[in-house]
N, C-alpha and C. Protein backbone atom coordinates (compact mmCIF):
# COMPACT_ATOMS: atom_id res chain seq x y z
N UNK A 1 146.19 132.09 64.55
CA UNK A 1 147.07 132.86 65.41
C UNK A 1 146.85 134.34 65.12
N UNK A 2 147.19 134.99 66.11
CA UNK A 2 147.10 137.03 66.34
C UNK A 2 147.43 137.11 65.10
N UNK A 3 147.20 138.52 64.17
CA UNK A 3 148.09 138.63 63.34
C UNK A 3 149.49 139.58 64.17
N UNK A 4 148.98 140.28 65.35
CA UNK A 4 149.89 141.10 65.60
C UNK A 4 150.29 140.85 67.43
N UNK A 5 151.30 140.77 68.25
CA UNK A 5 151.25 140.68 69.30
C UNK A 5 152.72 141.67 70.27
N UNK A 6 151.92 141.42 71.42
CA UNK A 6 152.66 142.39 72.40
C UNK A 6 154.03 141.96 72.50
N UNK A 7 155.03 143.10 72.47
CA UNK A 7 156.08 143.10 73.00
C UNK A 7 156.51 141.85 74.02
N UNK A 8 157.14 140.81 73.81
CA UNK A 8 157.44 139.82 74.60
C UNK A 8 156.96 138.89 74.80
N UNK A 9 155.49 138.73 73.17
CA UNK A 9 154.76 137.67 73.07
C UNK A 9 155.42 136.44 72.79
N UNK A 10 155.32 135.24 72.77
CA UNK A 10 155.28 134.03 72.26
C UNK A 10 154.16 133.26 71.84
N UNK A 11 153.13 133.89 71.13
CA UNK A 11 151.83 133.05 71.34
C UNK A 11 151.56 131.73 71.03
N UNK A 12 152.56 131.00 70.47
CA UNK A 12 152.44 129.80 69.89
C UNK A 12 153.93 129.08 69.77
N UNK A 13 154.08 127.82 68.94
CA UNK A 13 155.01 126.81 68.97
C UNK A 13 156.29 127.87 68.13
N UNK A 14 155.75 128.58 66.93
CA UNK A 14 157.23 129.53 66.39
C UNK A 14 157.18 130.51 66.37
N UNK A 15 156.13 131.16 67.55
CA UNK A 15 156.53 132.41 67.88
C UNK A 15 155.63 133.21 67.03
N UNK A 16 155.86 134.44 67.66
CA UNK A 16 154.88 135.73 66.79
C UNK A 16 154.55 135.57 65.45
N UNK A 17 156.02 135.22 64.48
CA UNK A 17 154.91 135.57 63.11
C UNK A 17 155.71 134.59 62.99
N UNK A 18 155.20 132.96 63.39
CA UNK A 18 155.27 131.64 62.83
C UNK A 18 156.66 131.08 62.37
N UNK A 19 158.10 131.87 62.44
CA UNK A 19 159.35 131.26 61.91
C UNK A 19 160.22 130.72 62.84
N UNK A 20 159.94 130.75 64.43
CA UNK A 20 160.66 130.75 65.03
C UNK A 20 161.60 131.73 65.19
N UNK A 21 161.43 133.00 64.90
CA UNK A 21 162.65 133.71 65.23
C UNK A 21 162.14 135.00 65.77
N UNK A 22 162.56 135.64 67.17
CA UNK A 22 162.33 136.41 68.01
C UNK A 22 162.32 137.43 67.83
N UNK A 23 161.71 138.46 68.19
CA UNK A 23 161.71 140.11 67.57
C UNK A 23 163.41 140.29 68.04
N UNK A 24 164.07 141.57 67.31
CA UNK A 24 165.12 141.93 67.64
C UNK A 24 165.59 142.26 69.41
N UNK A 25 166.98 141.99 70.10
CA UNK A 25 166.96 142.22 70.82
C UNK A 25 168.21 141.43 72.08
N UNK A 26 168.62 141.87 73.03
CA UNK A 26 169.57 141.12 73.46
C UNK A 26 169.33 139.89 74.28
N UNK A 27 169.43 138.70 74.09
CA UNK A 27 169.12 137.79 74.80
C UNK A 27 170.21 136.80 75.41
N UNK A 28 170.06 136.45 76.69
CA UNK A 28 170.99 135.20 77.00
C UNK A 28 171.52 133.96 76.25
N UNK A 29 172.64 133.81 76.52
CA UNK A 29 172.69 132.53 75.32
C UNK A 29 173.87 131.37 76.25
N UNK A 30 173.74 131.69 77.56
CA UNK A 30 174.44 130.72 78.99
C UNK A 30 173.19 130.64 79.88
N UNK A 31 172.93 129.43 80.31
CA UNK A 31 171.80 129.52 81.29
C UNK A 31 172.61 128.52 82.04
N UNK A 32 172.45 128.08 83.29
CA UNK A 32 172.60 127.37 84.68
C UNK A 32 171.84 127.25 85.79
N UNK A 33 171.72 126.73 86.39
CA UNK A 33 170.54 127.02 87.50
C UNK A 33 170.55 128.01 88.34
N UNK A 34 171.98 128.82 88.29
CA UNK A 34 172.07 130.14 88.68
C UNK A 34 171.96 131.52 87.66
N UNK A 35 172.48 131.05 86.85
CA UNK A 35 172.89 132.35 86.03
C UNK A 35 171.84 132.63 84.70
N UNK A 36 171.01 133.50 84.28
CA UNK A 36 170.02 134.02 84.09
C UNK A 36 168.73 133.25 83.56
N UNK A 37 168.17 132.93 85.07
CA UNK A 37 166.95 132.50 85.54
C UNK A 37 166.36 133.32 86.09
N UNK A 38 164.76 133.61 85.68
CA UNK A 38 164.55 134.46 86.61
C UNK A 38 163.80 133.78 87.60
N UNK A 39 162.84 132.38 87.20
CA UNK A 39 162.36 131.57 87.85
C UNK A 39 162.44 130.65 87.28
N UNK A 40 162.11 129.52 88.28
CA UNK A 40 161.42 128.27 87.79
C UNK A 40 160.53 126.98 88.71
N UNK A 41 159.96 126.49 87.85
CA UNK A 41 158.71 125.44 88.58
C UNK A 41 158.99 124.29 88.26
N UNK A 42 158.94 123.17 89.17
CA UNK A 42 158.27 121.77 89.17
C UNK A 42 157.10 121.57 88.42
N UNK A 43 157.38 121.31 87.40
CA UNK A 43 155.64 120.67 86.79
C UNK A 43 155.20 119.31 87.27
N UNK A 44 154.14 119.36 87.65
CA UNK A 44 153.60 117.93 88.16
C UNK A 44 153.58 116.56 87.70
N UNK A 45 154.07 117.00 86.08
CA UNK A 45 154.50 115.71 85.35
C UNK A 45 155.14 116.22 84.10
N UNK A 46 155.63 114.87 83.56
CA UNK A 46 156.80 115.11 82.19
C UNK A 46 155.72 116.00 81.44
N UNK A 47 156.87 116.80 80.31
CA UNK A 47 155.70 117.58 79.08
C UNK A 47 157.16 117.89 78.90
N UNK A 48 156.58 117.97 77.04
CA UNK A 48 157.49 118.59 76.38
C UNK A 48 157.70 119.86 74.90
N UNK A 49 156.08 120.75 75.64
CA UNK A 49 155.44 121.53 75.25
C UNK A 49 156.18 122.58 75.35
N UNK A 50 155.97 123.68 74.39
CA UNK A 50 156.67 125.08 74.82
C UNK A 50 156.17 125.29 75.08
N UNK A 51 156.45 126.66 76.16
CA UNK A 51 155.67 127.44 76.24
C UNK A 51 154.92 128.64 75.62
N UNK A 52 153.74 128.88 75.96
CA UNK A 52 152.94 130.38 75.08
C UNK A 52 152.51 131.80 76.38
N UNK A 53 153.31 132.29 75.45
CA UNK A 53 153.51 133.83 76.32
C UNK A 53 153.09 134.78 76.01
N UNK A 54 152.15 135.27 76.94
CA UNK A 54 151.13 136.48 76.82
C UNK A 54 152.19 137.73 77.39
N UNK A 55 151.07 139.08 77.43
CA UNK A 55 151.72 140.14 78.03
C UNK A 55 151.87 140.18 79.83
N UNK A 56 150.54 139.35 80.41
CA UNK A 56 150.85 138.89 81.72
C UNK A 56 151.12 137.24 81.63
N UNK A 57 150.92 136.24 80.92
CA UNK A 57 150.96 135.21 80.88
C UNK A 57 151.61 134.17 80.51
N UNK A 58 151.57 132.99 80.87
CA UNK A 58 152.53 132.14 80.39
C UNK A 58 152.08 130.75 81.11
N UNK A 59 152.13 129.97 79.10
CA UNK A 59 150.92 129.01 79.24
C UNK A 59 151.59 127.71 79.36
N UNK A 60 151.62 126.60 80.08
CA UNK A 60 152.54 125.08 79.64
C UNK A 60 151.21 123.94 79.81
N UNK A 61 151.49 123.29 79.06
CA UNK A 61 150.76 121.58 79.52
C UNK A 61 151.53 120.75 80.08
N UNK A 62 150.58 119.65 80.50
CA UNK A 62 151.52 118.68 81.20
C UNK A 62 150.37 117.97 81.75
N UNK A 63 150.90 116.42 82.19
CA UNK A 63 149.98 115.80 82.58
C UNK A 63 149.75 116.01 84.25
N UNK A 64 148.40 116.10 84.78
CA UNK A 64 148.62 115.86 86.05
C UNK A 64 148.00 114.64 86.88
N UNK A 65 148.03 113.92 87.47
CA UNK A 65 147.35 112.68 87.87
C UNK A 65 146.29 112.25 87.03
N UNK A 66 146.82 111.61 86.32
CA UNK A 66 146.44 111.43 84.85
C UNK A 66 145.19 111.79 83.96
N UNK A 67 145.03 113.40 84.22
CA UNK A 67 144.24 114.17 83.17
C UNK A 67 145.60 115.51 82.50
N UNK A 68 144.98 115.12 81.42
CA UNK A 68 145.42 116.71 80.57
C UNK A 68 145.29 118.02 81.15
N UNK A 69 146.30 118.44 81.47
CA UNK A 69 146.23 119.65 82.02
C UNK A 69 146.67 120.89 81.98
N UNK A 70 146.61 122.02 81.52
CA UNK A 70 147.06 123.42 81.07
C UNK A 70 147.26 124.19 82.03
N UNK A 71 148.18 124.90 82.41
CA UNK A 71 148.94 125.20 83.93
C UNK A 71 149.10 127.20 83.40
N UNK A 72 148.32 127.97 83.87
CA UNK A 72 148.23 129.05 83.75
C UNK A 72 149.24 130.10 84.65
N UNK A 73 150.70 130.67 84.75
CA UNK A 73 151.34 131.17 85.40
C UNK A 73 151.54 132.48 85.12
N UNK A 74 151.75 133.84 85.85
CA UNK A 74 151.71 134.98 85.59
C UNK A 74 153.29 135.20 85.59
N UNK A 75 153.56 136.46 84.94
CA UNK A 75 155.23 136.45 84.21
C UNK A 75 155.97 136.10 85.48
N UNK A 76 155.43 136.35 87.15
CA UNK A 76 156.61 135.97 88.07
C UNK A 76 156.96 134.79 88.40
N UNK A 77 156.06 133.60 87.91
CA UNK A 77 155.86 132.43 88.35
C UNK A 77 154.98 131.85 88.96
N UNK A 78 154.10 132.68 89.66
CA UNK A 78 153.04 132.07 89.94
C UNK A 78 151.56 131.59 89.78
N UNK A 79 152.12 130.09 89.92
CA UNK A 79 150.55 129.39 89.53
C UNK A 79 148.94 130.35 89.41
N UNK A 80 148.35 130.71 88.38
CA UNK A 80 147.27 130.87 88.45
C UNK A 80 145.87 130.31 88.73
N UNK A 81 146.39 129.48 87.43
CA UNK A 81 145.26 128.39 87.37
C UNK A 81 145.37 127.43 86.64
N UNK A 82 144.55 126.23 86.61
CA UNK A 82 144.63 125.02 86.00
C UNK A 82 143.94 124.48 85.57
N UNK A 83 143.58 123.98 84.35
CA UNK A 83 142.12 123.76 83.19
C UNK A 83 142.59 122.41 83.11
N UNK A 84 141.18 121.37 83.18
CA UNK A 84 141.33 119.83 82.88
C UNK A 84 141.12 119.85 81.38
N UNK A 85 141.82 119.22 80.69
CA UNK A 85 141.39 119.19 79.22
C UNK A 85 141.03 117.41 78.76
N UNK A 86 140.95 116.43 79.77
CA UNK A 86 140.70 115.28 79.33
C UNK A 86 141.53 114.24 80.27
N UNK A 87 141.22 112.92 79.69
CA UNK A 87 142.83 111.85 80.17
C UNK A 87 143.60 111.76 79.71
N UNK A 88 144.75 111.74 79.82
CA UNK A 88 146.10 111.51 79.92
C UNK A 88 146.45 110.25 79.02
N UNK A 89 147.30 110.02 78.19
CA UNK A 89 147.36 109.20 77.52
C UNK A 89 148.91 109.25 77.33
N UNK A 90 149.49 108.27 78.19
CA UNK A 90 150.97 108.49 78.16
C UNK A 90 152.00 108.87 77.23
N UNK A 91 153.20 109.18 76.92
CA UNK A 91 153.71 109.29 75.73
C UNK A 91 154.37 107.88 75.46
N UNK A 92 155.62 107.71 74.40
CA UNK A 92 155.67 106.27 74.78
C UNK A 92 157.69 106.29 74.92
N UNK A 93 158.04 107.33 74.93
CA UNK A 93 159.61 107.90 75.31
C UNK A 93 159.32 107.88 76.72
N UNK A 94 160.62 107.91 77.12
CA UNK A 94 160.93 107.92 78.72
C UNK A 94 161.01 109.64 79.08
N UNK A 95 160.86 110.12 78.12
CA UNK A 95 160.93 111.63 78.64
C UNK A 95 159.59 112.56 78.49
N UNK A 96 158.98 112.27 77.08
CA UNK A 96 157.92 112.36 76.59
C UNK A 96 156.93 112.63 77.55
N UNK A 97 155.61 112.43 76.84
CA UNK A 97 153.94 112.21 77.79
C UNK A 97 153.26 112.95 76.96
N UNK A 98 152.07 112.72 76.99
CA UNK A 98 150.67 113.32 75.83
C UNK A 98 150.53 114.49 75.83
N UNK A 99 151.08 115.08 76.22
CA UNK A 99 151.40 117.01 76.57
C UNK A 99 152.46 117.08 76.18
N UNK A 100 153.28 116.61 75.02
CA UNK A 100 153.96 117.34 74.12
C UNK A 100 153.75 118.26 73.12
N UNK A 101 152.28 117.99 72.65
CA UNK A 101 151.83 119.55 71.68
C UNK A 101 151.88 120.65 72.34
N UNK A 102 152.62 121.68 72.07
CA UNK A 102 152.11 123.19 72.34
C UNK A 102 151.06 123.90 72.46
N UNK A 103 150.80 124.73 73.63
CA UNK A 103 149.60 125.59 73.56
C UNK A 103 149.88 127.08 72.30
N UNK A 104 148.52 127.42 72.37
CA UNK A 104 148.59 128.65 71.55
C UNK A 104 147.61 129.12 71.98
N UNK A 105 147.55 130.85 71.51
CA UNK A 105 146.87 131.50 71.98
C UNK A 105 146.37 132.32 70.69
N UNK A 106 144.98 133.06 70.75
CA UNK A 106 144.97 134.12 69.59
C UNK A 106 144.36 135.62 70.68
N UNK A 107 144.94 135.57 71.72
CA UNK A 107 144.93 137.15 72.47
C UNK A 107 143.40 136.54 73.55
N UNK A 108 142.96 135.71 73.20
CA UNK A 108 141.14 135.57 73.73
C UNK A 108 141.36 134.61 74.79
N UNK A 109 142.01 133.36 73.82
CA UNK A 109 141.47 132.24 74.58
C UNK A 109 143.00 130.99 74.26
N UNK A 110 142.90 129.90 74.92
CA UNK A 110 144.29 129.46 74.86
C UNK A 110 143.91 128.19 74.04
N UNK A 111 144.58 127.63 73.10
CA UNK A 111 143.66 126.43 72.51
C UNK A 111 144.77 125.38 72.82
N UNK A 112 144.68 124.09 73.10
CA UNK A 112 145.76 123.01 73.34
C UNK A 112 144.73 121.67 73.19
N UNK A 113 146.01 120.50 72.39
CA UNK A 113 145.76 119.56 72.39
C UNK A 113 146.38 118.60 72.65
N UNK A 114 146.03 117.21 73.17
CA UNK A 114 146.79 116.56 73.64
C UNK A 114 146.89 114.91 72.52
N UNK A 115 147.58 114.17 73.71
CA UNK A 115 147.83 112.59 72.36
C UNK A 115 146.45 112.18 72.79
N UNK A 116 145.41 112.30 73.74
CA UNK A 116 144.58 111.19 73.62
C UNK A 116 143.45 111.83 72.84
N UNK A 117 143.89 113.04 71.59
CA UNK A 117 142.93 113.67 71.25
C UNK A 117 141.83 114.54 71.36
N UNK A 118 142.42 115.08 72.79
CA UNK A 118 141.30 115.94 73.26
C UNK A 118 142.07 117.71 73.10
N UNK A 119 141.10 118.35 72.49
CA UNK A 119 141.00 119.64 71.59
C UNK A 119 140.28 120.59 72.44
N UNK A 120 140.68 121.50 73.14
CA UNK A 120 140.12 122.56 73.99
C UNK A 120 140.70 123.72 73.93
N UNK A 121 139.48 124.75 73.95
CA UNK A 121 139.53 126.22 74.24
C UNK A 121 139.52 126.32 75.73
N UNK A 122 140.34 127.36 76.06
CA UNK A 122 140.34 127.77 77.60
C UNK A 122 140.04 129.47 77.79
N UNK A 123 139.42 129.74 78.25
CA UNK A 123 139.71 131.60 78.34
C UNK A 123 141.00 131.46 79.53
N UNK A 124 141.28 132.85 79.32
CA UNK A 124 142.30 133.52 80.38
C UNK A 124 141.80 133.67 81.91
N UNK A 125 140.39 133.10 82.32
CA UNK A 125 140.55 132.90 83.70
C UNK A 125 140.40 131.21 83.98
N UNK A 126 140.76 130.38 83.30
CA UNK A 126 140.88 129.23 83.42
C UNK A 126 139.92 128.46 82.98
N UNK A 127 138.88 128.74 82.40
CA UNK A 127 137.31 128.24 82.31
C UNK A 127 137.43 127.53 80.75
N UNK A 128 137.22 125.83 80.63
CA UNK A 128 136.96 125.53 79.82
C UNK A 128 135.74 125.71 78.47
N UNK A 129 136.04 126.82 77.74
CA UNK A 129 134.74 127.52 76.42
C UNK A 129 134.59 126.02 76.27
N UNK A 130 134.90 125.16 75.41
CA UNK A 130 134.63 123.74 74.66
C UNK A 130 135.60 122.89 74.65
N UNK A 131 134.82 121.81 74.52
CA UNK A 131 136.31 120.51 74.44
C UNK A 131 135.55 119.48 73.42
N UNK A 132 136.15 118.89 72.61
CA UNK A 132 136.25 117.54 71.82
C UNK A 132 137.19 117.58 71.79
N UNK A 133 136.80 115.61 71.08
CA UNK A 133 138.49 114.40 71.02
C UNK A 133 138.40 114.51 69.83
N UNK A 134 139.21 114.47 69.15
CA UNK A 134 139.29 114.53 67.31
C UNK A 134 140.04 113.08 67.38
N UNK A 135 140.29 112.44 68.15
CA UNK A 135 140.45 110.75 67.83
C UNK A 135 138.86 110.41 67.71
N UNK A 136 137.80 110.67 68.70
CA UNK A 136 137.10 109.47 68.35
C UNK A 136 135.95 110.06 67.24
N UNK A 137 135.86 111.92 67.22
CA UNK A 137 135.08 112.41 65.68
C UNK A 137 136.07 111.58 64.37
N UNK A 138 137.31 111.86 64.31
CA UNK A 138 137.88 111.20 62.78
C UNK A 138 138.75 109.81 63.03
N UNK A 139 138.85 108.92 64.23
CA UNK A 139 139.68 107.71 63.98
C UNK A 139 141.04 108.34 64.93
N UNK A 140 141.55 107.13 65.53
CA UNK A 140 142.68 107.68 66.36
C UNK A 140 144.17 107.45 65.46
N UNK A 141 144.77 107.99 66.02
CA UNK A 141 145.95 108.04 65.21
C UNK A 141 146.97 106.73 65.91
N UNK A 142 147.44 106.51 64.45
CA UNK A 142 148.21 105.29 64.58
C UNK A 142 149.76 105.61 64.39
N UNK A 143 150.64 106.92 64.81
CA UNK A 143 151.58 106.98 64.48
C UNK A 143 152.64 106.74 65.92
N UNK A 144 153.84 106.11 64.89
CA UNK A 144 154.67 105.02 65.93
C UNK A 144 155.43 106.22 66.90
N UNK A 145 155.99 107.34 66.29
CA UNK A 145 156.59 108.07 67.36
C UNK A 145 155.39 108.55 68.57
N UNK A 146 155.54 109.51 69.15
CA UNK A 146 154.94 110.63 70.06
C UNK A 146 154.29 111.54 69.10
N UNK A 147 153.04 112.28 69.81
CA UNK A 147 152.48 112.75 68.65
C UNK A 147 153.02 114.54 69.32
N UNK A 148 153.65 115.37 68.54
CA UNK A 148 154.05 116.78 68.71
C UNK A 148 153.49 117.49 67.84
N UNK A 149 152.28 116.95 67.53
CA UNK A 149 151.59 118.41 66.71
C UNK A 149 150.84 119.50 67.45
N UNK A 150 150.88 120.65 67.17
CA UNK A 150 150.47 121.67 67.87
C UNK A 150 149.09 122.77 67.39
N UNK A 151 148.31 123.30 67.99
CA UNK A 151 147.23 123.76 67.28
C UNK A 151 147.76 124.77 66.63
């Protein structure tokens, strides 16, 4: 991860410098579907990824007709672009799905992984740099929950 990031970054699962806790500052603490939203989207399928937030950007996964997919949106909401990162490998919760790990970013390129083990770099205009499965290089994982690990 950055060592250092822009004003209003999120680049990863705890944030700027890894604790989960937000630079100083006043934030909402009531949300509703009216009251301070500034937008919001339909994702094409369950995920239960945070999101990673650039100075124009803002990164989510999620499955889409069943490939791995990284959903590129600019701070107003709108769709940029969309990187295949593999198949889809369901979650096994009713809320869940294999796009529960978090994306991250280190300012370059966006890295995300999913449950069926597939490990990809993305640049910032959507273009897959590389992809491997780290299930089938080291053995797939046998763990009984959902897998929420994040790069």
């Amino acid at each position: 991860m950055a060592g250092t990031c822009l004003a209003g970054s999120w680049p990863g699962w705890r944030g700027p410098t890894s604790n989960g806790v937000a630079e100083s500052g006043e934030y909402p603490v009531k949300w509703s579907s009216a009251d301070n939203i500034a937008w919001q989207v339909d994702l094409p399928g369950a995920a239960g990824s945070t999101p990673c937030v650039t100075s124009k950007n803002i990164f989510v996964t999620c499955p889409k007709e069943g490939r791995n997919t990284l959903l590129c949106f600019d701070r107003g909401g709108k769709l940029q672009w969309e990187a295949d990162a593999g198949t889809d490998v369901g979650g096994k919760h009713k809320k869940g799905s294999g796009a529960n790990p978090s994306p991250t970013t280190d300012g370059e390129r966006v890295y995300v992984y999913f449950k069926s083990g597939d490990l990809a770099a993305v640049d910032f205009s959507g273009q897959v740099v590389w992809k491997t499965n780290i299930q089938e290089r080291f053995g797939a994982n046998d763990l009984w929950w959902d897998l929420g690990t994040s790069p």
